[in-house]
Protein backbone atom coordinates (compact mmCIF):
# COMPACT_ATOMS: atom_id res chain seq x y z
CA UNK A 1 -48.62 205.13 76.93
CA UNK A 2 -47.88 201.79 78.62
CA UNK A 3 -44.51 201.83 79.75
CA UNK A 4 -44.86 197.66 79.39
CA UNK A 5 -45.40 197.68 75.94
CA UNK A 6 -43.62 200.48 74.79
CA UNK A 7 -40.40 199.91 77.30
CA UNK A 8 -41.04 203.21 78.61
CA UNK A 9 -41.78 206.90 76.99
CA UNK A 10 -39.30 209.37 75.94
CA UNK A 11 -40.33 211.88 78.55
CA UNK A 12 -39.86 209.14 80.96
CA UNK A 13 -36.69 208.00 80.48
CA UNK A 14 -35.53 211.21 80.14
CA UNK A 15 -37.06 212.39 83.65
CA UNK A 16 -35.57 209.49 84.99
CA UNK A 17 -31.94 210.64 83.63
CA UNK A 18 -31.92 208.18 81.06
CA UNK A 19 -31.14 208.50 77.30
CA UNK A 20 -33.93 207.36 74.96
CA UNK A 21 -34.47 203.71 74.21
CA UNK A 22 -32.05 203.00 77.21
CA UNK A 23 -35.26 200.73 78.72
CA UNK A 24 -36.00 198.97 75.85
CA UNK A 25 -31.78 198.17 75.56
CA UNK A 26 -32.13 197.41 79.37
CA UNK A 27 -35.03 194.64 78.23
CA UNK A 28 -33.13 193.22 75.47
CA UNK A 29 -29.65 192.90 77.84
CA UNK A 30 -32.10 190.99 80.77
CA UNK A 31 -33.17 189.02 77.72
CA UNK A 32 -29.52 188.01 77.17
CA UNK A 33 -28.40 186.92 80.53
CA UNK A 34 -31.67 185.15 80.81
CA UNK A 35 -31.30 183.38 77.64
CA UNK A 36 -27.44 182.74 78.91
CA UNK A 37 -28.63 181.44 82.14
CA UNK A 38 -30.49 179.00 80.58
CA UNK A 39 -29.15 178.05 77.12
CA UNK A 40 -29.43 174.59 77.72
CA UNK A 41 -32.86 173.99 78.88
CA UNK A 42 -34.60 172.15 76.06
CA UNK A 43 -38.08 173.80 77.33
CA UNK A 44 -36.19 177.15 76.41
CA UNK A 45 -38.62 179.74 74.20
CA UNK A 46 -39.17 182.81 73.20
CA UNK A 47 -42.22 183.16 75.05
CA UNK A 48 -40.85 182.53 78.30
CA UNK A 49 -38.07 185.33 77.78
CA UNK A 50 -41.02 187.50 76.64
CA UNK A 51 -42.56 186.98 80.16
CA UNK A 52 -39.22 187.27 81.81
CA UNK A 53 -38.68 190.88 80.50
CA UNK A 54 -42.22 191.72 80.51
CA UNK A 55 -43.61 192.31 76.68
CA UNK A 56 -45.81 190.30 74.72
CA UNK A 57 -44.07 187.74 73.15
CA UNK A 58 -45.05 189.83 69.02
CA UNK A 59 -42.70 192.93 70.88
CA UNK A 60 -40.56 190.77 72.46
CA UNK A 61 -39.32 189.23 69.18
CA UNK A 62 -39.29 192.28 66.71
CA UNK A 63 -37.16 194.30 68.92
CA UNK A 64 -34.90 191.15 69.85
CA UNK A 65 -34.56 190.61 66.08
CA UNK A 66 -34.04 194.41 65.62
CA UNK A 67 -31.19 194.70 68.59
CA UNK A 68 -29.34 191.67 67.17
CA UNK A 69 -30.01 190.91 64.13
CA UNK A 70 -31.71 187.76 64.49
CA UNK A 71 -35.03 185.86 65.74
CA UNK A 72 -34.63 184.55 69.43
CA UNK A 73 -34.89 181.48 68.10
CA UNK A 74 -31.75 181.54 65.39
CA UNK A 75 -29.84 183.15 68.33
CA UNK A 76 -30.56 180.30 70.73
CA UNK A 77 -29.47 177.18 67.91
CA UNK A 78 -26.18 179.54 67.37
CA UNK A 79 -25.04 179.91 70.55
CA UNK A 80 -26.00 176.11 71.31
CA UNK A 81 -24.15 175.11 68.21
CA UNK A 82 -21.47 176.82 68.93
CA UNK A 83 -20.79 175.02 72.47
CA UNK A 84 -21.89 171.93 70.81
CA UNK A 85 -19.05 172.68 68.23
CA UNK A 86 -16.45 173.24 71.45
CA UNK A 87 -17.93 169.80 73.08
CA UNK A 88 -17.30 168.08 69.77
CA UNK A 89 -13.66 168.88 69.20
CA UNK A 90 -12.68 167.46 72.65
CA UNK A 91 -13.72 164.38 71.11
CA UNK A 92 -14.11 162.57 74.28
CA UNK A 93 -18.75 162.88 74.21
CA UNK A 94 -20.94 160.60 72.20
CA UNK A 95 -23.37 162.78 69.87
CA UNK A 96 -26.22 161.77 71.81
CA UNK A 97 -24.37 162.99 74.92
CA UNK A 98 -23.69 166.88 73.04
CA UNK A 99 -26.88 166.93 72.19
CA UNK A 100 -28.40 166.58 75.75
CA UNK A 101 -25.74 168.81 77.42
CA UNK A 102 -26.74 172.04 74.95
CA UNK A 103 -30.01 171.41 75.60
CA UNK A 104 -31.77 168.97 72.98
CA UNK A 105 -33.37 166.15 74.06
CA UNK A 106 -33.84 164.20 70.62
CA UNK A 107 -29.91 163.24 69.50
CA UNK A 108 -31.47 163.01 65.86
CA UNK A 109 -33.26 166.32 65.99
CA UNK A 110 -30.06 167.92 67.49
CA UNK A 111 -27.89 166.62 64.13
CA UNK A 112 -30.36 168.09 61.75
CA UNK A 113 -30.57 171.40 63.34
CA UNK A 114 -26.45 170.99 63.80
CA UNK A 115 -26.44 170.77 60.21
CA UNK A 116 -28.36 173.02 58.75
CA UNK A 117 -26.60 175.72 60.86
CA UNK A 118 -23.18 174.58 60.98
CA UNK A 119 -23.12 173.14 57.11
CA UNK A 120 -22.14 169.52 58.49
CA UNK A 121 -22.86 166.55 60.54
CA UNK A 122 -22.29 166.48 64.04
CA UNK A 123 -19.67 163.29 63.11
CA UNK A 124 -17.98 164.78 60.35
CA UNK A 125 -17.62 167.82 62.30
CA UNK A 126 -15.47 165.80 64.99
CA UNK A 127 -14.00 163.89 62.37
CA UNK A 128 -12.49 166.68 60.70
CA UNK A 129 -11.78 168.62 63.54
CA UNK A 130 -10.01 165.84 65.82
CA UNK A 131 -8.92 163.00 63.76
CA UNK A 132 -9.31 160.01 65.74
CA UNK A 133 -11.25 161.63 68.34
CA UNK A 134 -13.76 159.56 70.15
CA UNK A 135 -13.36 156.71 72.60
CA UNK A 136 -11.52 153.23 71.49
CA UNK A 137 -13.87 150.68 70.24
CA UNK A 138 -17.39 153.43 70.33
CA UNK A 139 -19.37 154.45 67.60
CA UNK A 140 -19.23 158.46 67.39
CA UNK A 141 -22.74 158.66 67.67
């Protein structure tokens, strides 16, 4: 077998003192940092984590969606939404500025996806979060 695609063999990881599937855990884990690390690049995929942990990008994202749940892709808006969510109830950052500091470089692209995961508009979230939020005399967004 080829310990890259199959994260290493039974037999292997047990002559190496390891318990089963304790590679392909250490491959999804590097695949967290990494995705950490970089949450906010917009030229963040899950091809490029593929390469970083070494599987083809197919593996890569049925045994990410099998460790946690859900496609590298939902997990990446999530956790990007959810600091966008933080950066919004400070209430002191246009839209278009939240959108580029979690990573999206198209303000109207980055409402959309903020709505369809969080269930509202980036403004209304702010709004009814921090009532008066926002700078005197500027637009929210």
């Amino acid at each position: 077998m080829d310990e890259r695609d199959t994260g290493g063999t039974v037999v292997e990881e047990a002559a190496a003192g390891k318990r089963p599937g304790a590679a392909a855990e250490d491959r999804i884990a590097s695949a967290l940092r990494y995705l950490s690390e970089r949450l906010f690049d917009p030229a963040l995929a899950p091809s490029a984590v593929a390469r970083h942990v070494g599987l083809d990008p197919w593996q890569f994202c049925r045994r990410f969606r099998t460790a946690t749940g859900m496609t590298c892709n939902e997990f990446i808006a999530r956790r990007r939404m959810h600091e966008a969510r933080k950066l919004l109830a400070r209430g002191d950052l246009l839209v278009k500025e939240v959108a580029y500091l979690v990573g999206f470089e198209d303000a109207n692209y980055f409402s959309r996806r903020f709505k369809s995961v969080v269930g509202t508009t980036p403004t209304s979230y702010r709004k009814g979060n921090h009532a008066g939020a926002g700078r005197p005399g500027e637009r929210p967004d």
